[in-house]
PDB file of N, CA and C in Angstrom:
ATOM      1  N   UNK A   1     -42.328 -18.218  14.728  1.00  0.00           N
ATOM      2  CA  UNK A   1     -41.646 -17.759  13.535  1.00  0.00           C
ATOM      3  C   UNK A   1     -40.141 -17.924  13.725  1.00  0.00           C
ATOM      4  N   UNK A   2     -39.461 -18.669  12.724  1.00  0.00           N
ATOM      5  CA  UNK A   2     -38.283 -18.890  12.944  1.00  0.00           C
ATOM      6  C   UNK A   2     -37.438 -17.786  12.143  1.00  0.00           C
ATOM      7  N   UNK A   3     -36.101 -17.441  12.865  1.00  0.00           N
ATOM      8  CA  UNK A   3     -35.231 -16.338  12.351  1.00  0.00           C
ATOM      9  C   UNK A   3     -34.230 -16.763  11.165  1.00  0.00           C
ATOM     10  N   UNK A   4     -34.089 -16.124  10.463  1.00  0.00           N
ATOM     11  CA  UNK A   4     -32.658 -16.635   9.852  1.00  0.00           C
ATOM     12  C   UNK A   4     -31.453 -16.479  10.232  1.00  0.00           C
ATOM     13  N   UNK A   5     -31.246 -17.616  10.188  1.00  0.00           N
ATOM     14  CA  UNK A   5     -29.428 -17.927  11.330  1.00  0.00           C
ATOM     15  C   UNK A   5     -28.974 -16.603  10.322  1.00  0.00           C
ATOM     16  N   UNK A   6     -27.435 -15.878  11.404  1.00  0.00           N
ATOM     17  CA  UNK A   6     -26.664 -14.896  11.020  1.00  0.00           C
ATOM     18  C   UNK A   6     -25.442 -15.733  10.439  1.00  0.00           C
ATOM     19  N   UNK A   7     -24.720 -14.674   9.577  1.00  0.00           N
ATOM     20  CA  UNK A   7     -23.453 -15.349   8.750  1.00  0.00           C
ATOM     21  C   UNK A   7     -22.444 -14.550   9.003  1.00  0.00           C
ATOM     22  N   UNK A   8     -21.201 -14.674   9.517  1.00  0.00           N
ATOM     23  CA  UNK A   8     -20.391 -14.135   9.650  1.00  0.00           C
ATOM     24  C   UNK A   8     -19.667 -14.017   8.511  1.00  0.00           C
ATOM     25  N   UNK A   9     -18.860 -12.163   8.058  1.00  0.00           N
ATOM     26  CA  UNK A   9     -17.668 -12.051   7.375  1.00  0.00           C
ATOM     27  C   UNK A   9     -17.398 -11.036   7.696  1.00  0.00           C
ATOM     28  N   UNK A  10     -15.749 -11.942   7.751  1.00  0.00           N
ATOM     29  CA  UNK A  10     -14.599 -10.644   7.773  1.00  0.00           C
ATOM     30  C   UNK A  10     -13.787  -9.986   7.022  1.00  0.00           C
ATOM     31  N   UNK A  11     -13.929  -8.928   7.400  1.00  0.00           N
ATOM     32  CA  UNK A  11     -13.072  -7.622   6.155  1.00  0.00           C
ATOM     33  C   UNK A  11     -11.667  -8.062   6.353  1.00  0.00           C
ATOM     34  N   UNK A  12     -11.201  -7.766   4.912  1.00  0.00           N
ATOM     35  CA  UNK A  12     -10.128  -8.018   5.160  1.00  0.00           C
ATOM     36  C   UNK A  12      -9.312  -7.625   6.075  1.00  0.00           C
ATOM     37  N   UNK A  13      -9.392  -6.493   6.521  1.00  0.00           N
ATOM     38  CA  UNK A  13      -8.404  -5.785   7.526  1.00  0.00           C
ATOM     39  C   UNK A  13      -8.804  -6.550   8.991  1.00  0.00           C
ATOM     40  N   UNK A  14      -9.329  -7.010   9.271  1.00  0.00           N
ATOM     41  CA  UNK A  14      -9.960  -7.439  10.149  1.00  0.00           C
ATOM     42  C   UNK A  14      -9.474  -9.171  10.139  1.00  0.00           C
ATOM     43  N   UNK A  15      -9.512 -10.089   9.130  1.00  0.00           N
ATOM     44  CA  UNK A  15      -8.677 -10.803   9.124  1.00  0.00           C
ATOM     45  C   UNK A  15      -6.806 -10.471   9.190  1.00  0.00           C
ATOM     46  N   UNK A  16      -6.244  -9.502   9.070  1.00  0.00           N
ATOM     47  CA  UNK A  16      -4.933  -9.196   8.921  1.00  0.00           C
ATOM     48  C   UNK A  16      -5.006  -8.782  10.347  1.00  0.00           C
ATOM     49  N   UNK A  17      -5.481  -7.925  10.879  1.00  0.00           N
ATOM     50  CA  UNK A  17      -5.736  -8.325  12.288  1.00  0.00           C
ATOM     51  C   UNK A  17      -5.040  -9.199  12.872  1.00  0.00           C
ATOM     52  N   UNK A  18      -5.930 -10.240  12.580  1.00  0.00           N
ATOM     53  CA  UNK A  18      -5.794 -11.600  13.549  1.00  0.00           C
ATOM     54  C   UNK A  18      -4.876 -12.286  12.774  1.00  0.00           C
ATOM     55  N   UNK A  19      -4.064 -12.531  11.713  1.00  0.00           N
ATOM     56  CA  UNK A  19      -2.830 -13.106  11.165  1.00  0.00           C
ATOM     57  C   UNK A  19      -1.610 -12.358  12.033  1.00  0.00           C
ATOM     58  N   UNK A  20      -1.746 -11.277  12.109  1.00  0.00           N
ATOM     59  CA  UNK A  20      -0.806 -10.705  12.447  1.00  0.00           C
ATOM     60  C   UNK A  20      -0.601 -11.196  14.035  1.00  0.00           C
ATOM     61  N   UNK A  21      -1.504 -10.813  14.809  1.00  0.00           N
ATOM     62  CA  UNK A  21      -1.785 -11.079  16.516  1.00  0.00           C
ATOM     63  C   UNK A  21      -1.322 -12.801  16.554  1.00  0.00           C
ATOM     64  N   UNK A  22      -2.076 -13.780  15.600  1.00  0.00           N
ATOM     65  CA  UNK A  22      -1.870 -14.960  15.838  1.00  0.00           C
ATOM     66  C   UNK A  22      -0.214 -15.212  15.966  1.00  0.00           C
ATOM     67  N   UNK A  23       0.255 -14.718  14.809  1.00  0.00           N
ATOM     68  CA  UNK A  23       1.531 -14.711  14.592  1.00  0.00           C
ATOM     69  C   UNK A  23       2.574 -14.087  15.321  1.00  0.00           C
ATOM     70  N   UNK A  24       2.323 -12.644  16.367  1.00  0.00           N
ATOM     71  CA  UNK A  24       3.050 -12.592  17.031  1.00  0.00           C
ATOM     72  C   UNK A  24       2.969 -14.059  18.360  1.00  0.00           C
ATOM     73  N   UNK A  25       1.445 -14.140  19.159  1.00  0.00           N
ATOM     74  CA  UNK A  25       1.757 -15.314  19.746  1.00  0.00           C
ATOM     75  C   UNK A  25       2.719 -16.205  19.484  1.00  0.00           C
ATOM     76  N   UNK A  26       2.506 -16.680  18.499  1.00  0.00           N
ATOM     77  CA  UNK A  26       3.262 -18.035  17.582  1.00  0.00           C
ATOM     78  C   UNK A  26       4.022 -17.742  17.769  1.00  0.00           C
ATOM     79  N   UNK A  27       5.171 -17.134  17.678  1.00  0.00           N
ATOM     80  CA  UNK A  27       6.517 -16.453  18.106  1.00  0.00           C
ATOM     81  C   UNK A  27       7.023 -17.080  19.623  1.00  0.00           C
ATOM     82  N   UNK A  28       6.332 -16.894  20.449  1.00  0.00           N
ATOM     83  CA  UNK A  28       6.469 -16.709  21.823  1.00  0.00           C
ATOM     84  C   UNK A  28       6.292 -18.544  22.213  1.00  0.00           C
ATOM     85  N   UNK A  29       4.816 -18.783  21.510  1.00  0.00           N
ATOM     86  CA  UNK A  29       4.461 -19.767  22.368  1.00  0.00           C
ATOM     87  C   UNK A  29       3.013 -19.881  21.219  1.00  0.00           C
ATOM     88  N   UNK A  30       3.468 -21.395  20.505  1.00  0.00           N
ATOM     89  CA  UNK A  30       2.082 -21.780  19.853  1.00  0.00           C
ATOM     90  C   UNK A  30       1.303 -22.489  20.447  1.00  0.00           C
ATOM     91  N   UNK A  31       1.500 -22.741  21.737  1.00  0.00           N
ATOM     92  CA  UNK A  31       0.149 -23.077  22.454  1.00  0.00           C
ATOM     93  C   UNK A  31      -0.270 -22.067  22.427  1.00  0.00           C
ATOM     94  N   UNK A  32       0.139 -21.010  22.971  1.00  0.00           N
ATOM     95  CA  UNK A  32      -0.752 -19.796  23.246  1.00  0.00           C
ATOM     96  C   UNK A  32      -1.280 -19.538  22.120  1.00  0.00           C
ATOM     97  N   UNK A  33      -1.366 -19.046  21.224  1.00  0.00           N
ATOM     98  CA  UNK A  33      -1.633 -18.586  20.114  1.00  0.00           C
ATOM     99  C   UNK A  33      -2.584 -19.844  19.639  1.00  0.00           C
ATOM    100  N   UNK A  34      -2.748 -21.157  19.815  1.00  0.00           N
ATOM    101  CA  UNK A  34      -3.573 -21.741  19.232  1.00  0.00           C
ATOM    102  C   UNK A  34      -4.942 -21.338  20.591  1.00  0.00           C
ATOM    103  N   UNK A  35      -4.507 -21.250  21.649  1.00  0.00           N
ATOM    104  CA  UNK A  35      -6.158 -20.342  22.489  1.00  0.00           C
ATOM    105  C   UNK A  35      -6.155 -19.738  22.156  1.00  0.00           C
ATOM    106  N   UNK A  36      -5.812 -18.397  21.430  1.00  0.00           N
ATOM    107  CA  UNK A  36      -6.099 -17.448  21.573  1.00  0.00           C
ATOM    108  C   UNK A  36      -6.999 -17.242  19.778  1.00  0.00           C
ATOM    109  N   UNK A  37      -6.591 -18.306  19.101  1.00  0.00           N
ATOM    110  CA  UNK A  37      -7.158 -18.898  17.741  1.00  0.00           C
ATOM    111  C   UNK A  37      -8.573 -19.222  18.419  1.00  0.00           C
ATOM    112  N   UNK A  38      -8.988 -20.206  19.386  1.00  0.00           N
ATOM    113  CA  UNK A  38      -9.741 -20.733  20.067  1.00  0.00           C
ATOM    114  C   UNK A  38     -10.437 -19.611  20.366  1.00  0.00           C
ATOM    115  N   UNK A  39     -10.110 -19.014  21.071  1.00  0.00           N
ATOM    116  CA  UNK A  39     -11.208 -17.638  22.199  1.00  0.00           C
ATOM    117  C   UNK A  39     -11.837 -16.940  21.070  1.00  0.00           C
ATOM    118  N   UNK A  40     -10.884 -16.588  20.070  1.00  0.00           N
ATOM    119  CA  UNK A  40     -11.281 -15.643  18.694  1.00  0.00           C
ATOM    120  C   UNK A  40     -12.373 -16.562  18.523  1.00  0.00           C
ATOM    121  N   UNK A  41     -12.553 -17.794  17.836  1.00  0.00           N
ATOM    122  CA  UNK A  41     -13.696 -18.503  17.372  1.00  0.00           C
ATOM    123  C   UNK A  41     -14.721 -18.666  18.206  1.00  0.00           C
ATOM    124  N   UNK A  42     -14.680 -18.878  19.824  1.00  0.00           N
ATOM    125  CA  UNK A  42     -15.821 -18.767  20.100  1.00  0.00           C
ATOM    126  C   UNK A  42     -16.312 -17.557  20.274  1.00  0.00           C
ATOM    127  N   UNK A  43     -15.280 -16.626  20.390  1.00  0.00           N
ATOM    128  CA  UNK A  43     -16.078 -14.879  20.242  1.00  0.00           C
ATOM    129  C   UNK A  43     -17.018 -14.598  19.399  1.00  0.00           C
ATOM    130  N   UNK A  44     -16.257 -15.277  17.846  1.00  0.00           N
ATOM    131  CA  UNK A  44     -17.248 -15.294  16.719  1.00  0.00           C
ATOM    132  C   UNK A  44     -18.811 -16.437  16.986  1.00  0.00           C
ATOM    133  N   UNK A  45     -18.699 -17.229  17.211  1.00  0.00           N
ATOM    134  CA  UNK A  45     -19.806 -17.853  17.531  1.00  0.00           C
ATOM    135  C   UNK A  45     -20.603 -17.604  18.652  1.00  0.00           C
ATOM    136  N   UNK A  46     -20.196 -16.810  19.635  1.00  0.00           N
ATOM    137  CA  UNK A  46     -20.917 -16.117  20.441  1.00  0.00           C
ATOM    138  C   UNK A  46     -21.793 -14.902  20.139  1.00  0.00           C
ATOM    139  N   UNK A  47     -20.955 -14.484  19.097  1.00  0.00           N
ATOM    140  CA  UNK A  47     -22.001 -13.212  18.347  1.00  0.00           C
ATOM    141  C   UNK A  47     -22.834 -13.946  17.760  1.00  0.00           C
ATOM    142  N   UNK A  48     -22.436 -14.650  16.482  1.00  0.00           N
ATOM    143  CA  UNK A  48     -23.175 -15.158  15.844  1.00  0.00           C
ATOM    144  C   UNK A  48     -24.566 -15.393  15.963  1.00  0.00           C
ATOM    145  N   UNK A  49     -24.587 -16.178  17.639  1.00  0.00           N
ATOM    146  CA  UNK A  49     -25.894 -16.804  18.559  1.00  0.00           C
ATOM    147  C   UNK A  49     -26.527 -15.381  19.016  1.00  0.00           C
ATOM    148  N   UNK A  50     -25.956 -14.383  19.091  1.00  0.00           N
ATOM    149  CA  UNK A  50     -26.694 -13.305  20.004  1.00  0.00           C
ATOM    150  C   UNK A  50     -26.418 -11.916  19.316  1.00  0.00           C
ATOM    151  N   UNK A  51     -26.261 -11.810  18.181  1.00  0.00           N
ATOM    152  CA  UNK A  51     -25.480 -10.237  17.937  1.00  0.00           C
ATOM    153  C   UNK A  51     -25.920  -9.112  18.562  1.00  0.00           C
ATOM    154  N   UNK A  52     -27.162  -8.916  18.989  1.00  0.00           N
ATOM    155  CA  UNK A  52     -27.493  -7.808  19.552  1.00  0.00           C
ATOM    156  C   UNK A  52     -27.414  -7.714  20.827  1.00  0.00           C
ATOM    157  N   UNK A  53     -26.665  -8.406  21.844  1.00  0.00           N
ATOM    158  CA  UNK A  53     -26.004  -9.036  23.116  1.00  0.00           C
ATOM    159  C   UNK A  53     -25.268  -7.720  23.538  1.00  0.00           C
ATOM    160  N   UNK A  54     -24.162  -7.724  23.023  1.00  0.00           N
ATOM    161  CA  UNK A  54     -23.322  -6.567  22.836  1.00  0.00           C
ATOM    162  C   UNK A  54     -23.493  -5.677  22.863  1.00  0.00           C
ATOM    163  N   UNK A  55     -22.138  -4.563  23.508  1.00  0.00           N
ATOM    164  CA  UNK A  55     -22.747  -3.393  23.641  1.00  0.00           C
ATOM    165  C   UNK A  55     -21.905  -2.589  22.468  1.00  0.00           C
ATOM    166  N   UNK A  56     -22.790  -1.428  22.317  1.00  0.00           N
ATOM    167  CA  UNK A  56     -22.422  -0.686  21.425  1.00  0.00           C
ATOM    168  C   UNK A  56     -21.133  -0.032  21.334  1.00  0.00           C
ATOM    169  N   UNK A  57     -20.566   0.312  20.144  1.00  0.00           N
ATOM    170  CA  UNK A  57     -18.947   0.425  20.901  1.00  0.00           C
ATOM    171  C   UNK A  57     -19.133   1.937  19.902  1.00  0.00           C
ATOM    172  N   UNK A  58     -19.620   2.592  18.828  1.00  0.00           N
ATOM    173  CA  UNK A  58     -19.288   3.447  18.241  1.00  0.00           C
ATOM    174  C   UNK A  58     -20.750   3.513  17.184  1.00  0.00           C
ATOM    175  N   UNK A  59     -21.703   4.389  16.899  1.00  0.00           N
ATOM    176  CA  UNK A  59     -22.535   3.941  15.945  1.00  0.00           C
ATOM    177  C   UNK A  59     -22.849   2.941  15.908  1.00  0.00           C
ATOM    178  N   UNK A  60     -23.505   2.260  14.827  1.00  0.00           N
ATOM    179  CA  UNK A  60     -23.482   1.124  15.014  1.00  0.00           C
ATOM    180  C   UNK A  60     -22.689  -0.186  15.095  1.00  0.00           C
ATOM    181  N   UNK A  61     -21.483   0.127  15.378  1.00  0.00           N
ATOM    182  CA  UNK A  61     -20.405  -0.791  15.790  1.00  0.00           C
ATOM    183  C   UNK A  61     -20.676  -1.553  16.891  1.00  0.00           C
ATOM    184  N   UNK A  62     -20.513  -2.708  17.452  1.00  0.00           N
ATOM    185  CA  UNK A  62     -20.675  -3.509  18.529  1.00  0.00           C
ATOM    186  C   UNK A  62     -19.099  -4.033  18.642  1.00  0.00           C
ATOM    187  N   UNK A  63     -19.074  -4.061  20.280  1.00  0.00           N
ATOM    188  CA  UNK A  63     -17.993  -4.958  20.047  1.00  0.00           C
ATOM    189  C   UNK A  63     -18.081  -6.085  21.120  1.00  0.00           C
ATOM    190  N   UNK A  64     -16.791  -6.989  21.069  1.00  0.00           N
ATOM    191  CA  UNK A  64     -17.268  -8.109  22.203  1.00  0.00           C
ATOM    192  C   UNK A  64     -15.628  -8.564  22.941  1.00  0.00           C
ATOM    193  N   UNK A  65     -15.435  -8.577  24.082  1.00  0.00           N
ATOM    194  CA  UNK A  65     -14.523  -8.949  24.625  1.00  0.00           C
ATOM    195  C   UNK A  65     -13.856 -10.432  24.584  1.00  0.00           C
ATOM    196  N   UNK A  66     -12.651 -10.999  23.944  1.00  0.00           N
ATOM    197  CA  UNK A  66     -11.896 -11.740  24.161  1.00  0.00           C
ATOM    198  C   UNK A  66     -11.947 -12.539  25.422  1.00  0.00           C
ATOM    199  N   UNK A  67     -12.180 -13.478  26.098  1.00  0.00           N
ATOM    200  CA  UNK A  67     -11.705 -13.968  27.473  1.00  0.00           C
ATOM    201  C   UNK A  67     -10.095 -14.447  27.732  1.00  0.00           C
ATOM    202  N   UNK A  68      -9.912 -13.744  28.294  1.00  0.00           N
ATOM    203  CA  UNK A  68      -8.568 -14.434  29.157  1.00  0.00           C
ATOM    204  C   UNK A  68      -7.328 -13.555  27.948  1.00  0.00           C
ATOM    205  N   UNK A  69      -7.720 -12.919  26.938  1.00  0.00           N
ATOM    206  CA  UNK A  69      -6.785 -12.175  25.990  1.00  0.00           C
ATOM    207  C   UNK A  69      -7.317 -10.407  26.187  1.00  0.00           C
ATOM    208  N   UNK A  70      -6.178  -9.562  25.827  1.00  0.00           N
ATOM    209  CA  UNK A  70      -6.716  -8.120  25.631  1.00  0.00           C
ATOM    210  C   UNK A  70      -6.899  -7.992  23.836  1.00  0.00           C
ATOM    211  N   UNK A  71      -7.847  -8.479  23.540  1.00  0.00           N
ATOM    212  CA  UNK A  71      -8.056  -8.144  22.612  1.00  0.00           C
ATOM    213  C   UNK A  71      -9.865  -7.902  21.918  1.00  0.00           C
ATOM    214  N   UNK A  72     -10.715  -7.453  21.505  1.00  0.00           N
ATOM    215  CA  UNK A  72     -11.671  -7.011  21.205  1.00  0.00           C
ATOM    216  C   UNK A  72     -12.413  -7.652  19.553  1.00  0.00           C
ATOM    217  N   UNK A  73     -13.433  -7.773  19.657  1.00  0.00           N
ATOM    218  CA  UNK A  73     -14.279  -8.147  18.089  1.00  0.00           C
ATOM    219  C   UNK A  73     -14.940  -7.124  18.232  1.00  0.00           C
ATOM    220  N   UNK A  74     -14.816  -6.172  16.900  1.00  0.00           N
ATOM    221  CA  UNK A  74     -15.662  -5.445  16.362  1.00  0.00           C
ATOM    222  C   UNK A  74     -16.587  -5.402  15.264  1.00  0.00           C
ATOM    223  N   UNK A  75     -17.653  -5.430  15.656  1.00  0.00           N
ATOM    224  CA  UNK A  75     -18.252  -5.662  14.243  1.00  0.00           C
ATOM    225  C   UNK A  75     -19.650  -4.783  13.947  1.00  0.00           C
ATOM    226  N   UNK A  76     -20.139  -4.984  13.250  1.00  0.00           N
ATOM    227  CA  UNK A  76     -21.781  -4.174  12.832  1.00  0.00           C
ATOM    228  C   UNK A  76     -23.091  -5.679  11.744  1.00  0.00           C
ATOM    229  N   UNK A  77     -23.695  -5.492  12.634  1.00  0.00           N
ATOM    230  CA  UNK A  77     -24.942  -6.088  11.463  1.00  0.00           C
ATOM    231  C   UNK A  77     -25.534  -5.596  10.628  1.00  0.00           C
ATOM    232  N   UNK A  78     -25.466  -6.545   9.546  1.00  0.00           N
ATOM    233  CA  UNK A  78     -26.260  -5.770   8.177  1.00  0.00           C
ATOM    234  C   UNK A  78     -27.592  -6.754   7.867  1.00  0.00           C
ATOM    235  N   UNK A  79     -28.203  -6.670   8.030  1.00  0.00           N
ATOM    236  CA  UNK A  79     -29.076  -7.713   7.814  1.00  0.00           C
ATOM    237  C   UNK A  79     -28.904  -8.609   8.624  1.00  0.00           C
ATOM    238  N   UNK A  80     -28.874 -10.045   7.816  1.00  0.00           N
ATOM    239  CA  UNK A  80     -28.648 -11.430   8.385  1.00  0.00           C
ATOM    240  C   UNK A  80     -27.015 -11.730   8.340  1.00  0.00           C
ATOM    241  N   UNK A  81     -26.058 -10.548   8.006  1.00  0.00           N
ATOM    242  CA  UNK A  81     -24.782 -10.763   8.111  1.00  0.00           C
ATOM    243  C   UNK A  81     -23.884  -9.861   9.023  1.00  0.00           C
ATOM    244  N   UNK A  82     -22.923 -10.444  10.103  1.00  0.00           N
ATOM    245  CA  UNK A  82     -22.108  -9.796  10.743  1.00  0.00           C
ATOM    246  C   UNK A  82     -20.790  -9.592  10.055  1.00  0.00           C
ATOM    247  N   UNK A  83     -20.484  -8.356   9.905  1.00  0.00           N
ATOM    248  CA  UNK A  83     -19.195  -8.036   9.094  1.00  0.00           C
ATOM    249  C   UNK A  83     -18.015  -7.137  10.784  1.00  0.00           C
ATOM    250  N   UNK A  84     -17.620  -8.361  11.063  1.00  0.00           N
ATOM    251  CA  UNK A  84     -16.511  -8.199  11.543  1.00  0.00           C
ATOM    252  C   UNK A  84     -15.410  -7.196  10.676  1.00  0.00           C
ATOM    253  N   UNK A  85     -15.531  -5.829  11.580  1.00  0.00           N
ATOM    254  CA  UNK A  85     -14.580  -4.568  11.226  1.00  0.00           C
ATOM    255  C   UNK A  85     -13.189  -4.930  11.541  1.00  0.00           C
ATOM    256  N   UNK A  86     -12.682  -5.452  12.804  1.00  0.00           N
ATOM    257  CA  UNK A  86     -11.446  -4.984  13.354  1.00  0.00           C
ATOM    258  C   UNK A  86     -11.709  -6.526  14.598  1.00  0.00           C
ATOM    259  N   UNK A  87      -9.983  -7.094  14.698  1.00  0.00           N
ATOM    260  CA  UNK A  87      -9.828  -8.171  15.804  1.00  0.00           C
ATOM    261  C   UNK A  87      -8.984  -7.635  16.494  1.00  0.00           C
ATOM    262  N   UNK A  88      -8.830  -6.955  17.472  1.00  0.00           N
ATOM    263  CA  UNK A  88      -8.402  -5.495  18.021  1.00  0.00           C
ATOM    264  C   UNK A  88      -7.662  -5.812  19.343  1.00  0.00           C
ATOM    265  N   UNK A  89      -6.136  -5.517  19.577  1.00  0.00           N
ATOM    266  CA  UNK A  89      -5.527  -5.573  20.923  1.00  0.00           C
ATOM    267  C   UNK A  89      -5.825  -3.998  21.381  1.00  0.00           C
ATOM    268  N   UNK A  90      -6.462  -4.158  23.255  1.00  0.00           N
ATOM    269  CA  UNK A  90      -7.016  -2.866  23.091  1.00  0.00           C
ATOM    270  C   UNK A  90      -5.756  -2.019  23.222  1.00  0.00           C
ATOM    271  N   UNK A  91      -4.846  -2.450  23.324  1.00  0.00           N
ATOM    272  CA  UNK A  91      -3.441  -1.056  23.767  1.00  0.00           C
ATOM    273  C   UNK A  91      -3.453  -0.573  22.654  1.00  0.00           C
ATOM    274  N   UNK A  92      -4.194  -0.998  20.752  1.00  0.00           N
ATOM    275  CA  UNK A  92      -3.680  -0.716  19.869  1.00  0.00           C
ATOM    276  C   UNK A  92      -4.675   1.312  19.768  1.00  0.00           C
ATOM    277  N   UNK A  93      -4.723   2.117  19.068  1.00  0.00           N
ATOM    278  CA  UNK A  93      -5.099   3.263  19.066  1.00  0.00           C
ATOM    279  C   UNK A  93      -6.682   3.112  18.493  1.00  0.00           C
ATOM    280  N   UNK A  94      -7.465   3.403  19.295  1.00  0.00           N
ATOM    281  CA  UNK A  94      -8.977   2.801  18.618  1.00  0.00           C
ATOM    282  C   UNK A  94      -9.661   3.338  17.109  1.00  0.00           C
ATOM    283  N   UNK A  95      -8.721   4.813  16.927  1.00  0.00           N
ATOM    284  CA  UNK A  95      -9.200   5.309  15.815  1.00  0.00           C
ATOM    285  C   UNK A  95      -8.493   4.253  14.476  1.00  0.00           C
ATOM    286  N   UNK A  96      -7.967   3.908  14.211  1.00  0.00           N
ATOM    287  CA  UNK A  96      -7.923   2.938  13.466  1.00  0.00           C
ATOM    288  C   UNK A  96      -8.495   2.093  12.626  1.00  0.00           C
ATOM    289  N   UNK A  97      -9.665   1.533  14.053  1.00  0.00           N
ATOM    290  CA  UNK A  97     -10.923   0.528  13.570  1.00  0.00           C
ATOM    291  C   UNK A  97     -11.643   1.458  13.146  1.00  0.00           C
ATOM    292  N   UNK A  98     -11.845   2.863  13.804  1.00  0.00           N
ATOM    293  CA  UNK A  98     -12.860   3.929  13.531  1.00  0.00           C
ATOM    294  C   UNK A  98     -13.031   4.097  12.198  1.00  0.00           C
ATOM    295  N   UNK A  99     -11.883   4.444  11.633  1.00  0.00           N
ATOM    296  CA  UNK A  99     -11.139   4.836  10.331  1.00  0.00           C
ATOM    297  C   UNK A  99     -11.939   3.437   8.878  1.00  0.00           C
ATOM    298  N   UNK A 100     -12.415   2.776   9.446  1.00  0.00           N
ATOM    299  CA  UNK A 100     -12.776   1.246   8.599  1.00  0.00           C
ATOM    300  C   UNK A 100     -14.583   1.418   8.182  1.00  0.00           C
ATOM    301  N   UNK A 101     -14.857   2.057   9.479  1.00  0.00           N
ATOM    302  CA  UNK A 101     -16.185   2.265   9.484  1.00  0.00           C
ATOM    303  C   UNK A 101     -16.839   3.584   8.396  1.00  0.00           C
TER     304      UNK A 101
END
């Protein structure tokens, strides 16, 4: 029995997130910021392939670690769709993302 592939979307706040983060990189150094564009996407496609991989970060919140960045994917499944909550630097205050849920 075959599954139905998952679909990723992100809340808006959750895209502003990552405009914002991309954009401080960009500042500094747009190489950097184009990995760190990179790591974000395969984070997302790493859930995508496995959502229930992850460990639980709050209710049903999951989240998933960045490589080589401090920053976090939060998200929850609804069905056949992952709704990415929050693209999260962890120094930022966690109630925040909480606050979305």
């Amino acid at each position: 029995m075959k599954t139905r592939p998952f679909s990723i979307e992100l809340l808006d706040e959750a895209e502003v997130d990552f405009d914002k983060s991309y954009e401080f990189y960009n500042e500094d150094s747009p190489k950097v910021a184009d990995v760190l564009f990179q790591r974000i996407n395969l984070g997302l496609e790493d859930i995508k392939q496995n959502p229930n991989f992850f460990p639980i970060a709050h209710k049903d919140v999951r989240k998933h670690v960045i490589k080589k960045f401090p920053f976090l994917i939060y998200y929850r499944i609804v069905e056949t769709v992952i709704q990415v909550i929050a693209i999260f630097h962890t120094s930022r205050n966690p109630k925040i993302w909480n606050e979305r849920i």
